[in-house]
Protein backbone atom coordinates (compact mmCIF):
# COMPACT_ATOMS: atom_id res chain seq x y z
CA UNK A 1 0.00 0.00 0.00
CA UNK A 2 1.44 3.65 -0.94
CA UNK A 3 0.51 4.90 2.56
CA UNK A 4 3.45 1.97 3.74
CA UNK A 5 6.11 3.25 1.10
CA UNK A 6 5.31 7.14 2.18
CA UNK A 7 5.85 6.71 5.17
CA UNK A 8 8.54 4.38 4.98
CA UNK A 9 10.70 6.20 7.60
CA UNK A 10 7.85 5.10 10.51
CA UNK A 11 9.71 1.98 12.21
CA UNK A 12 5.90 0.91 12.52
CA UNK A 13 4.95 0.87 8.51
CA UNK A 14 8.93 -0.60 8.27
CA UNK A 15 8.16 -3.42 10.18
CA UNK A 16 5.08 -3.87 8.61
CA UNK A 17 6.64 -4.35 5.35
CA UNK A 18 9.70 -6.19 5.88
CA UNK A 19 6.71 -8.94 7.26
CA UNK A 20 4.80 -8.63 4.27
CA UNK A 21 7.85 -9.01 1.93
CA UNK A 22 8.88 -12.10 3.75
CA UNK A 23 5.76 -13.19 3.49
CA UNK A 24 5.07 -13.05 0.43
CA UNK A 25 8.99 -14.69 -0.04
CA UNK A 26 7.79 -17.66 1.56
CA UNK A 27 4.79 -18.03 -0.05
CA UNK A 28 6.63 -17.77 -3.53
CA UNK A 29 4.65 -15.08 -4.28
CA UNK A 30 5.72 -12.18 -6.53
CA UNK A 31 5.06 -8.92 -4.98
CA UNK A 32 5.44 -5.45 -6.87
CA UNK A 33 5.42 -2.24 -4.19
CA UNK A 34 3.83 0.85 -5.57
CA UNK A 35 3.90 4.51 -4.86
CA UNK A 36 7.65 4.62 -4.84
CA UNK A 37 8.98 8.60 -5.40
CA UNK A 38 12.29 8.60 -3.68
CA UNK A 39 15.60 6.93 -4.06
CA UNK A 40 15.64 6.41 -0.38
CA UNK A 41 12.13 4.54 -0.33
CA UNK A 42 14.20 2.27 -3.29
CA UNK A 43 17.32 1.61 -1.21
CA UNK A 44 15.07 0.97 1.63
CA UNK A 45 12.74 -1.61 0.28
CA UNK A 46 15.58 -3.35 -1.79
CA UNK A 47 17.70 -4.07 1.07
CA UNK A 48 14.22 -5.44 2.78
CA UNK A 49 14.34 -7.81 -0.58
CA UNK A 50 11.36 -6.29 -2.68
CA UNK A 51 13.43 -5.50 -5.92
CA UNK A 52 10.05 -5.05 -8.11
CA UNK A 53 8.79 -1.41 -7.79
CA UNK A 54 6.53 1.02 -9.54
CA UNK A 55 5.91 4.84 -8.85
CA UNK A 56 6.73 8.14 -9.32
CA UNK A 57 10.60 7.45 -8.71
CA UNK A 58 10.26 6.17 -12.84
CA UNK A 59 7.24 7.74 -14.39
CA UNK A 60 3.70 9.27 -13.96
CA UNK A 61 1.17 7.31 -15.77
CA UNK A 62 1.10 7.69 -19.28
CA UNK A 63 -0.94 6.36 -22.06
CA UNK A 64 -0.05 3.19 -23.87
CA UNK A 65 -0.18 5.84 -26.79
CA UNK A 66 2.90 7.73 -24.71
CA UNK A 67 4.31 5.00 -23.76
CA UNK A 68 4.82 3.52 -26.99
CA UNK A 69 6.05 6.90 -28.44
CA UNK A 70 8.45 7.36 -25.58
CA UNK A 71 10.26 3.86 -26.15
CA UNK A 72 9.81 3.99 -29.93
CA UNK A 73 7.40 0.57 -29.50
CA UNK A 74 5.78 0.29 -33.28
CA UNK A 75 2.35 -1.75 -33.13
């Protein structure tokens, strides 16, 4: 959940996902963290072992239309 990777810095919402990761690591399931907008929230969650992120930190949401454009994709 964003509110988690926000406030990342709250030893609480830490905890909390260091649990869920290892979870989720256990279960063999793959587990993608969103709301990521800092390079600190990215350090953070990669040395708690979630490597698969999606946020601001990369890109806003664009259209498949942009997104196509931007990486020269031709349909």
């Amino acid at each position: 959940d964003k509110s988690l990777i926000t406030n990342i810095d709250n030893s609480k919402n830490r905890i909390i996902l260091e649990k869920l990761i290892s979870l989720f690591k256990a279960l063999n399931i793959d587990m993608i963290c969103e709301g990521v907008e800092n390079d600190m929230q990215k350090v953070l969650l990669n040395k708690m072992g979630c490597n698969k992120i999606q946020g601001y930190l990369y890109s806003k949401p664009i259209s498949v239309e942009e997104f196509n454009e931007k990486y020269n994709i031709k349909n």
